[in-house]
PDB file of N, CA and C in Angstrom:
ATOM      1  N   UNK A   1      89.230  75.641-140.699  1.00  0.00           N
ATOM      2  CA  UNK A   1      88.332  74.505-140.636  1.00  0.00           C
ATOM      3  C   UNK A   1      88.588  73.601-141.836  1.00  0.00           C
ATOM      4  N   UNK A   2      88.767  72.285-141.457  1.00  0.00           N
ATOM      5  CA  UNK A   2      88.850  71.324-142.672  1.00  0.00           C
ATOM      6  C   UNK A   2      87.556  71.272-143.329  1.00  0.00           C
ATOM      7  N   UNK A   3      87.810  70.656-144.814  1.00  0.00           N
ATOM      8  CA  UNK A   3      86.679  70.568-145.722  1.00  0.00           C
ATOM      9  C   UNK A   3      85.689  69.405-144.953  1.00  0.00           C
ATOM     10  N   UNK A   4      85.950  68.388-144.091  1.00  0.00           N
ATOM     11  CA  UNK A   4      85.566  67.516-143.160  1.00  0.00           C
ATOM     12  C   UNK A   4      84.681  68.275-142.569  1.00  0.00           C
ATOM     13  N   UNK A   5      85.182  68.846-141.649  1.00  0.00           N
ATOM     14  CA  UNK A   5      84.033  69.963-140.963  1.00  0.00           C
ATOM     15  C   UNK A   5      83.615  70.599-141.351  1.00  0.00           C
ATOM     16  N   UNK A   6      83.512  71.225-142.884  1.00  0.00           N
ATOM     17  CA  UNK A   6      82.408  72.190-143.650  1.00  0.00           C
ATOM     18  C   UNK A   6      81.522  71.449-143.875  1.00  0.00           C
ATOM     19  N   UNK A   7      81.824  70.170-144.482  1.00  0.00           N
ATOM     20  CA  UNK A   7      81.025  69.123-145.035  1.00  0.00           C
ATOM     21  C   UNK A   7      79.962  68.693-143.406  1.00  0.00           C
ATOM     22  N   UNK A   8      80.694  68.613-141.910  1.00  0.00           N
ATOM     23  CA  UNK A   8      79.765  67.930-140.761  1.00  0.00           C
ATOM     24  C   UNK A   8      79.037  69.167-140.758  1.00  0.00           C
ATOM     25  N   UNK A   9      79.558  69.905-141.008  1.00  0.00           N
ATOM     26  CA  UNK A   9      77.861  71.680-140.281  1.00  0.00           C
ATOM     27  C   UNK A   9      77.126  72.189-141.159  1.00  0.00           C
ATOM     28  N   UNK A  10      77.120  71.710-142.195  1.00  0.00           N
ATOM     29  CA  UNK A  10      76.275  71.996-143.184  1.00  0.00           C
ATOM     30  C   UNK A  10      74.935  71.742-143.201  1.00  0.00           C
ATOM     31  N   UNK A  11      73.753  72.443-143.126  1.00  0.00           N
ATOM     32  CA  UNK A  11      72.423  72.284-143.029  1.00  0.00           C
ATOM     33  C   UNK A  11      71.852  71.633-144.012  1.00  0.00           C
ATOM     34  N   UNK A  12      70.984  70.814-144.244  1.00  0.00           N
ATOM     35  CA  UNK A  12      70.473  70.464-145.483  1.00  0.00           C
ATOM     36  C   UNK A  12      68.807  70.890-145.411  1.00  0.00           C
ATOM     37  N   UNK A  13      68.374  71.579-144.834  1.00  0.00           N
ATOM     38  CA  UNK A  13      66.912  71.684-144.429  1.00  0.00           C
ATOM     39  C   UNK A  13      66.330  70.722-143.194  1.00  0.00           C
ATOM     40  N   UNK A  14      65.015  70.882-142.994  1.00  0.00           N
ATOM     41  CA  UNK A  14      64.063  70.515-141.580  1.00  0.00           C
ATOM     42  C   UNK A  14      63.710  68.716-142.053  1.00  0.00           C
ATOM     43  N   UNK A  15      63.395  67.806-141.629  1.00  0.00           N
ATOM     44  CA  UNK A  15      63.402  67.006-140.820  1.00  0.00           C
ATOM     45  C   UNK A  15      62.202  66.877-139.630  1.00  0.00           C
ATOM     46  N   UNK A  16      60.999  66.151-139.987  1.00  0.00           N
ATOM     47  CA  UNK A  16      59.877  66.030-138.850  1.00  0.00           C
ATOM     48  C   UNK A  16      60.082  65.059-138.929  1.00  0.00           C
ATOM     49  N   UNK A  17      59.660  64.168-137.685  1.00  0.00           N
ATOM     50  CA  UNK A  17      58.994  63.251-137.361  1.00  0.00           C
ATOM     51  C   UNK A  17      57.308  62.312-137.509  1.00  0.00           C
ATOM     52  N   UNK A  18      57.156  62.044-138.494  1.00  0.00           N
ATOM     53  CA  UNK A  18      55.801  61.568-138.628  1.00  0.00           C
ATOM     54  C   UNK A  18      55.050  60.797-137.700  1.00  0.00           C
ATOM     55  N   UNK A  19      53.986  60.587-137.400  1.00  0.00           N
ATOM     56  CA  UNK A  19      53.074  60.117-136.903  1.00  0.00           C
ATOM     57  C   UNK A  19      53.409  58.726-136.169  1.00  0.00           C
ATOM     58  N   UNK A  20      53.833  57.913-137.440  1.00  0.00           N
ATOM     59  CA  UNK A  20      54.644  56.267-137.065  1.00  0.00           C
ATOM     60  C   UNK A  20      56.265  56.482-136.564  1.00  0.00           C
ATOM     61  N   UNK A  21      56.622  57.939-136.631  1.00  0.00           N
ATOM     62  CA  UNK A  21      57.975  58.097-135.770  1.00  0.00           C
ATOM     63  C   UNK A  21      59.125  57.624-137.152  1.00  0.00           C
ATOM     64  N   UNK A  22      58.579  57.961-137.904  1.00  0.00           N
ATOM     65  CA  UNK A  22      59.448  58.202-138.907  1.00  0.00           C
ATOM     66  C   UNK A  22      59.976  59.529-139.500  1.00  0.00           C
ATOM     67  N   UNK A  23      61.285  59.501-140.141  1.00  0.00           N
ATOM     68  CA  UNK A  23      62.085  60.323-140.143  1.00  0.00           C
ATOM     69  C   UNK A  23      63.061  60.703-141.184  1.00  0.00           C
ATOM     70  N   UNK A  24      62.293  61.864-141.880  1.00  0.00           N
ATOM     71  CA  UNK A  24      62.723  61.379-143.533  1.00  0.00           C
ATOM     72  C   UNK A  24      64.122  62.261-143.488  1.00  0.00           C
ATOM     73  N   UNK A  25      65.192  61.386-144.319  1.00  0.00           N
ATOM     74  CA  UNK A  25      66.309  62.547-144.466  1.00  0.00           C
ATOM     75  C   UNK A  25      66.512  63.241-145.538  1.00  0.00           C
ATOM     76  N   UNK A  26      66.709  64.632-145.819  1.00  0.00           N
ATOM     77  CA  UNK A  26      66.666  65.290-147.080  1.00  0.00           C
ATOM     78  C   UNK A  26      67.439  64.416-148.606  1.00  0.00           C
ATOM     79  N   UNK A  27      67.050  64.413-149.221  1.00  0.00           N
ATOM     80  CA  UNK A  27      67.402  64.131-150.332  1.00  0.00           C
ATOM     81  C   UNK A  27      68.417  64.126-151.139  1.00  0.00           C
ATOM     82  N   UNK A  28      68.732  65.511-150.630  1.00  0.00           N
ATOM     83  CA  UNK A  28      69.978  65.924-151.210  1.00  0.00           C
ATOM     84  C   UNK A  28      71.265  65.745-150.072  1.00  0.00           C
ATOM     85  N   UNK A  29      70.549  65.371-149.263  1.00  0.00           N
ATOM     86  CA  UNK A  29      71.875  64.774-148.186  1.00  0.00           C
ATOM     87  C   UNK A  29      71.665  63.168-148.371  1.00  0.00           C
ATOM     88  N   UNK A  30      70.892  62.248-148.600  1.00  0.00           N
ATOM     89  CA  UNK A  30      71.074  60.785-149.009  1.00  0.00           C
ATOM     90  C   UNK A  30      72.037  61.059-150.302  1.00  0.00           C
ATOM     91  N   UNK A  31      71.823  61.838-151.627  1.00  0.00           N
ATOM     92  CA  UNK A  31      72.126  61.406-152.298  1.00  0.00           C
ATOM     93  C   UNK A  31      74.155  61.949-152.118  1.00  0.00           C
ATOM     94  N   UNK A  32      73.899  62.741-151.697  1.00  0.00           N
ATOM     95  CA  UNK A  32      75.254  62.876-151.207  1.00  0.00           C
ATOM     96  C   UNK A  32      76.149  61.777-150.507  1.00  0.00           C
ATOM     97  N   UNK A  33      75.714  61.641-149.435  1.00  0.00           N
ATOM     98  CA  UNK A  33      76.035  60.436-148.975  1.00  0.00           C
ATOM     99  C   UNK A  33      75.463  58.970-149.128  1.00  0.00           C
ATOM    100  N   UNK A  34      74.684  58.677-150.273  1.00  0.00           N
ATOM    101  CA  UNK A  34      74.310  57.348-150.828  1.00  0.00           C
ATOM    102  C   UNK A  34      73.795  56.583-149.758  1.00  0.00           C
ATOM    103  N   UNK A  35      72.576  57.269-149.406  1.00  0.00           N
ATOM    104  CA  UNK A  35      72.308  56.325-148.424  1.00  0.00           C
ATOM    105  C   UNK A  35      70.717  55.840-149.094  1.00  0.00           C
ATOM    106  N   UNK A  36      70.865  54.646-149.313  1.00  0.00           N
ATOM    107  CA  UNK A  36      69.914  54.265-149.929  1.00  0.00           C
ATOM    108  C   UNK A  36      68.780  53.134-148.964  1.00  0.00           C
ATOM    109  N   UNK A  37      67.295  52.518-149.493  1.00  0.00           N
ATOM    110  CA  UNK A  37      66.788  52.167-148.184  1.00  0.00           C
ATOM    111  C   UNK A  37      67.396  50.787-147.711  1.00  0.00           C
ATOM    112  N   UNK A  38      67.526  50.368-146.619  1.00  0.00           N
ATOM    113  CA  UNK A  38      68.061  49.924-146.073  1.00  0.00           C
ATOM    114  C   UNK A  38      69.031  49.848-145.621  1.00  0.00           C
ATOM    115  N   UNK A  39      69.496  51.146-145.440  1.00  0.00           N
ATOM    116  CA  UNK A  39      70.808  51.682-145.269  1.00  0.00           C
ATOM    117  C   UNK A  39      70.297  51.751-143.335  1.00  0.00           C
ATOM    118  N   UNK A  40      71.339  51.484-142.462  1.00  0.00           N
ATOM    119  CA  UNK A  40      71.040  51.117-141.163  1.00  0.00           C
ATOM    120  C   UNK A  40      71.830  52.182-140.085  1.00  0.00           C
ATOM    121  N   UNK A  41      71.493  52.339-139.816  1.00  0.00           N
ATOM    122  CA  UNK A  41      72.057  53.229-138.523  1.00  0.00           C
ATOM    123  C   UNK A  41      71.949  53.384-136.958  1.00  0.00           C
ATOM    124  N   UNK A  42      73.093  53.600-136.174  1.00  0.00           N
ATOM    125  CA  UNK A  42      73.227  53.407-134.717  1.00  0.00           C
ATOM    126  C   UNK A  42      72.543  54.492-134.036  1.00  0.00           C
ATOM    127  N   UNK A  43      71.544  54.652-133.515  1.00  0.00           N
ATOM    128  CA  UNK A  43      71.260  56.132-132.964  1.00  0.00           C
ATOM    129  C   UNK A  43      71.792  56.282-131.731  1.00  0.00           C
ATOM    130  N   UNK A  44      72.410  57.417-131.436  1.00  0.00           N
ATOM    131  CA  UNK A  44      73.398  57.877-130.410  1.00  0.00           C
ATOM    132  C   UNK A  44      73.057  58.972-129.587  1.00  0.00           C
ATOM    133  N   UNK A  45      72.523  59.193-128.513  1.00  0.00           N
ATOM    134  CA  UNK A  45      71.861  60.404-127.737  1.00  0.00           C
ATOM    135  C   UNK A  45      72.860  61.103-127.436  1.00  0.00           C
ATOM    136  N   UNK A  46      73.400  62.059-127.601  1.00  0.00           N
ATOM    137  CA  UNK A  46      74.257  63.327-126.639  1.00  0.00           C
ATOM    138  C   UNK A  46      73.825  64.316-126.084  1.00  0.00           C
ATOM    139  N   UNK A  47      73.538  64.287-124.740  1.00  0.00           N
ATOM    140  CA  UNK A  47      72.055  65.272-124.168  1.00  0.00           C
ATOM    141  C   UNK A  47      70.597  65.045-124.856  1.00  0.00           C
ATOM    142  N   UNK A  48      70.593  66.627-125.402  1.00  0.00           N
ATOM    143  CA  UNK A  48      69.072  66.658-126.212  1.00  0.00           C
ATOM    144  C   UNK A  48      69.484  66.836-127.250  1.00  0.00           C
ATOM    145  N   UNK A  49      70.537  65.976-127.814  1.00  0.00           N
ATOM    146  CA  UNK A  49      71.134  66.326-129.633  1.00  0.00           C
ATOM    147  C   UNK A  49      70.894  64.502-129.865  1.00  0.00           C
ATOM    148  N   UNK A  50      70.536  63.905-130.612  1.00  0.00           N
ATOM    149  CA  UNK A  50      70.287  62.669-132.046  1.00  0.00           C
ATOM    150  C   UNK A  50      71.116  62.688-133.070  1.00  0.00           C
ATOM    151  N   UNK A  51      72.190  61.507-132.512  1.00  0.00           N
ATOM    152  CA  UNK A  51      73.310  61.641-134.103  1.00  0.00           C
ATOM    153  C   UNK A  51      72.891  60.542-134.598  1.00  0.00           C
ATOM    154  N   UNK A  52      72.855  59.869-135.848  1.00  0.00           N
ATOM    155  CA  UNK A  52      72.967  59.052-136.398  1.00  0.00           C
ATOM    156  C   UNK A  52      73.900  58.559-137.300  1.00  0.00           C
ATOM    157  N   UNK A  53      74.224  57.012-136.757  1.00  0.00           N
ATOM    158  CA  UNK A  53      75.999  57.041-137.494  1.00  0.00           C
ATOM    159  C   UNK A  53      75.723  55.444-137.955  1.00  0.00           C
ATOM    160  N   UNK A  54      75.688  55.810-139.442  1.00  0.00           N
ATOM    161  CA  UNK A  54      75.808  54.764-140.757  1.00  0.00           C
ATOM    162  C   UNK A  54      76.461  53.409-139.828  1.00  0.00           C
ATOM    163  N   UNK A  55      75.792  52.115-140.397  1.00  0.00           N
ATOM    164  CA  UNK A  55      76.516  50.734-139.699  1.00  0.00           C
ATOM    165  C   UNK A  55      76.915  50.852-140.769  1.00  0.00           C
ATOM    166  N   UNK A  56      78.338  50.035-141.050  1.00  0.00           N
ATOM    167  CA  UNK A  56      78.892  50.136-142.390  1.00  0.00           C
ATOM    168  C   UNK A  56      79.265  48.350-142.354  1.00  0.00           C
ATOM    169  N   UNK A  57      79.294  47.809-143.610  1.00  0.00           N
ATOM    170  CA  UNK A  57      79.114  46.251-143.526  1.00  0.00           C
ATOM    171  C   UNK A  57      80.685  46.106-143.694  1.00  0.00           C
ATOM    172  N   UNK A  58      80.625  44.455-142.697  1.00  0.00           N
ATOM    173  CA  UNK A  58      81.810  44.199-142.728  1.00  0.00           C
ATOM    174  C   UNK A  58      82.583  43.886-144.112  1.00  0.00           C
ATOM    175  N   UNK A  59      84.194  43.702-144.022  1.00  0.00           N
ATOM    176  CA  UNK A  59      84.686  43.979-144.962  1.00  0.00           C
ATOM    177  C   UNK A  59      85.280  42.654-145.003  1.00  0.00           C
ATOM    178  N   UNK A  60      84.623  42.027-146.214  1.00  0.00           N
ATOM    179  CA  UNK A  60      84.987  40.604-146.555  1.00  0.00           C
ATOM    180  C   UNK A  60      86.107  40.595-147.285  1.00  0.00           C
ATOM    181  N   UNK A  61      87.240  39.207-147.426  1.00  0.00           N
ATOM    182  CA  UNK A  61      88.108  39.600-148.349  1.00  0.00           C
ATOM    183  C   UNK A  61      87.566  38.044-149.347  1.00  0.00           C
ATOM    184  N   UNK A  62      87.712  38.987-150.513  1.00  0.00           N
ATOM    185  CA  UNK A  62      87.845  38.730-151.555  1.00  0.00           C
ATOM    186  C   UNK A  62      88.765  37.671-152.404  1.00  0.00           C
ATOM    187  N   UNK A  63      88.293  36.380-152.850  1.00  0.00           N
ATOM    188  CA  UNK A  63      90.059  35.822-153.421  1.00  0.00           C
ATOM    189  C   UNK A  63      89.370  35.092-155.283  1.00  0.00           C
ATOM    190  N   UNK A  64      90.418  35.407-155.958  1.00  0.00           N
ATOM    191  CA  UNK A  64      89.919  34.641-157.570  1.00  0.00           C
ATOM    192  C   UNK A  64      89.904  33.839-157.429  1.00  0.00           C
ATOM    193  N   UNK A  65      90.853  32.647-156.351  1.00  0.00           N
ATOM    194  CA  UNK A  65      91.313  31.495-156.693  1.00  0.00           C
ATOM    195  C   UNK A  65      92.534  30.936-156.710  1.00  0.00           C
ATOM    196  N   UNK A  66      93.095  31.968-157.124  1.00  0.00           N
ATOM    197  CA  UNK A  66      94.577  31.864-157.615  1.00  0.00           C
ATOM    198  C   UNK A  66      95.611  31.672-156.879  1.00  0.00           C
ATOM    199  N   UNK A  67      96.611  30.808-156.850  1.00  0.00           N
ATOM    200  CA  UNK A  67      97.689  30.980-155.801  1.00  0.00           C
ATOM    201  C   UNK A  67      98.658  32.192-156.013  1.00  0.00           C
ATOM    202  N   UNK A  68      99.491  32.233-155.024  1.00  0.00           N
ATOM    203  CA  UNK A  68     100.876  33.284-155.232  1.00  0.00           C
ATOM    204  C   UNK A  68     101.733  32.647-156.139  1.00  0.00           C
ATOM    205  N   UNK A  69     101.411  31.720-156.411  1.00  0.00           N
ATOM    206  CA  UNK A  69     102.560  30.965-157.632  1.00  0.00           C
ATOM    207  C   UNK A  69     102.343  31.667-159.300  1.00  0.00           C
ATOM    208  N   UNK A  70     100.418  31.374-159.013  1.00  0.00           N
ATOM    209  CA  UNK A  70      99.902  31.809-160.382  1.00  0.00           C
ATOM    210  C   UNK A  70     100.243  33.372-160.562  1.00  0.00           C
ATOM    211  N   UNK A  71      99.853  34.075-159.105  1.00  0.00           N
ATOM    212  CA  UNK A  71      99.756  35.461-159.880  1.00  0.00           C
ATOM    213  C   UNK A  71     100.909  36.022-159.862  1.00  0.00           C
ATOM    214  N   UNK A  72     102.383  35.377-159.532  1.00  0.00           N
ATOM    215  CA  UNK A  72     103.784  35.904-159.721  1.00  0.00           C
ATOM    216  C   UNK A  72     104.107  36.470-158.542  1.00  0.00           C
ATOM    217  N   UNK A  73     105.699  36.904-158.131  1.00  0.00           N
ATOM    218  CA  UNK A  73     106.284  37.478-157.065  1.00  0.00           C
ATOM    219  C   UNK A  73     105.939  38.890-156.997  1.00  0.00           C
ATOM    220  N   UNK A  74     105.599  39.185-158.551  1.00  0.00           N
ATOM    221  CA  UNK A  74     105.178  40.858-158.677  1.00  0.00           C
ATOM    222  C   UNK A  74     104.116  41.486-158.379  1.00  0.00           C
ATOM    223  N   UNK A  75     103.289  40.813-157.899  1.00  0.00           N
ATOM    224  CA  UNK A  75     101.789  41.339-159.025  1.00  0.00           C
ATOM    225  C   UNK A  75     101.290  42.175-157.883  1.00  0.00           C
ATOM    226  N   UNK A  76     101.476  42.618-156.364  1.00  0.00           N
ATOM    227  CA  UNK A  76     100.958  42.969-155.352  1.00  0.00           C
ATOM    228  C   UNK A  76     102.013  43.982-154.773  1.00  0.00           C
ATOM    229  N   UNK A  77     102.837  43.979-155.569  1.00  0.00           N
ATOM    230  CA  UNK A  77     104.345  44.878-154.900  1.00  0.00           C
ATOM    231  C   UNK A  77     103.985  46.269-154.694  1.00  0.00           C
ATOM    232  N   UNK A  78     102.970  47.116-155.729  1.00  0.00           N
ATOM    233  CA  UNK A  78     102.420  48.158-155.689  1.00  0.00           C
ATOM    234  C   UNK A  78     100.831  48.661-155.151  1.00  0.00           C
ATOM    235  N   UNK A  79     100.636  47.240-154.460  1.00  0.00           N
ATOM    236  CA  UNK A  79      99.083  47.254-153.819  1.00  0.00           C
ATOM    237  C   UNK A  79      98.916  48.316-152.784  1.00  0.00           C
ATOM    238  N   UNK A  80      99.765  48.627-152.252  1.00  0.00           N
ATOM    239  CA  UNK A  80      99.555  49.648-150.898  1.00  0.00           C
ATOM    240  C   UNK A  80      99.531  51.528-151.874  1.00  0.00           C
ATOM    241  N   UNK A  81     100.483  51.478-152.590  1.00  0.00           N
ATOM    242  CA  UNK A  81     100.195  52.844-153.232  1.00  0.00           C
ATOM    243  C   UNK A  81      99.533  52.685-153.716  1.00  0.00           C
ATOM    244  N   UNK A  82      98.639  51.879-155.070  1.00  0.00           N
ATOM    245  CA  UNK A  82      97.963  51.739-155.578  1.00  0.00           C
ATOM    246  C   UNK A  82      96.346  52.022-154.845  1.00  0.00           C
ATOM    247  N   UNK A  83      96.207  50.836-153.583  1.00  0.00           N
ATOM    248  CA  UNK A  83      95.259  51.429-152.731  1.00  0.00           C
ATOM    249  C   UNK A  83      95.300  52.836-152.183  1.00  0.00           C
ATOM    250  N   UNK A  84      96.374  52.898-151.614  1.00  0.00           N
ATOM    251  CA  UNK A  84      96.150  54.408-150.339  1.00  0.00           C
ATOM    252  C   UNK A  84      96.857  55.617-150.935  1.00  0.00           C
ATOM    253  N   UNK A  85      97.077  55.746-152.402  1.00  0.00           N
ATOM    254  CA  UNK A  85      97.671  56.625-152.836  1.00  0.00           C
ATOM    255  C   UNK A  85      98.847  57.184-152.659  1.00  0.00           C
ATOM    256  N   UNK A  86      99.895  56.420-151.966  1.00  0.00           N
ATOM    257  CA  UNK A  86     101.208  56.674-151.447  1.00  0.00           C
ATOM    258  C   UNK A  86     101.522  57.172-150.382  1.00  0.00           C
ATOM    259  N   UNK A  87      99.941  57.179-149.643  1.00  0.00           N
ATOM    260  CA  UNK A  87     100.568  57.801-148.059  1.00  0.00           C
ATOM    261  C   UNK A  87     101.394  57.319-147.332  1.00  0.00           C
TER     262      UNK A  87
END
């Protein structure tokens, strides 16, 4: 079993439903996964199982300003290892 799947079956404790249908998640599983409030989620029925799967915000790009003139022929040559670690 990957550390992926130790990490998906892992229990963190119980989970009720309150009164207004709220639904607190353990603590030590927010802080694990940083889910802080307003953190949003898709709820997904599979039979009689409730997954809930993080919306994750889109991914804006970013620019200083700068042209490719300013920041040189070099400066991005190592952006892909640098990001993805050389996969």
């Amino acid at each position: 079993m990957s550390s992926t799947e130790d990490q998906r079956d892992e229990e963190y404790g119980e989970a009720r439903i309150n009164d207004r249908g709220r639904l607190t998640i353990p603590k030590e599983l927010r802080d694990e996964l940083q889910l802080d409030a307003g953190t949003s989620f898709t709820v997904v029925r599979e039979g009689n199982d409730i997954r809930l799967v993080r919306d994750l915000p889109e991914l804006q790009t970013l620019s200083s300003g700068k042209s490719r003139d300013e920041w040189g022929e070099n400066a991005f040559r190592d952006a892909g290892e640098s990001t993805f670690g050389g996969r």
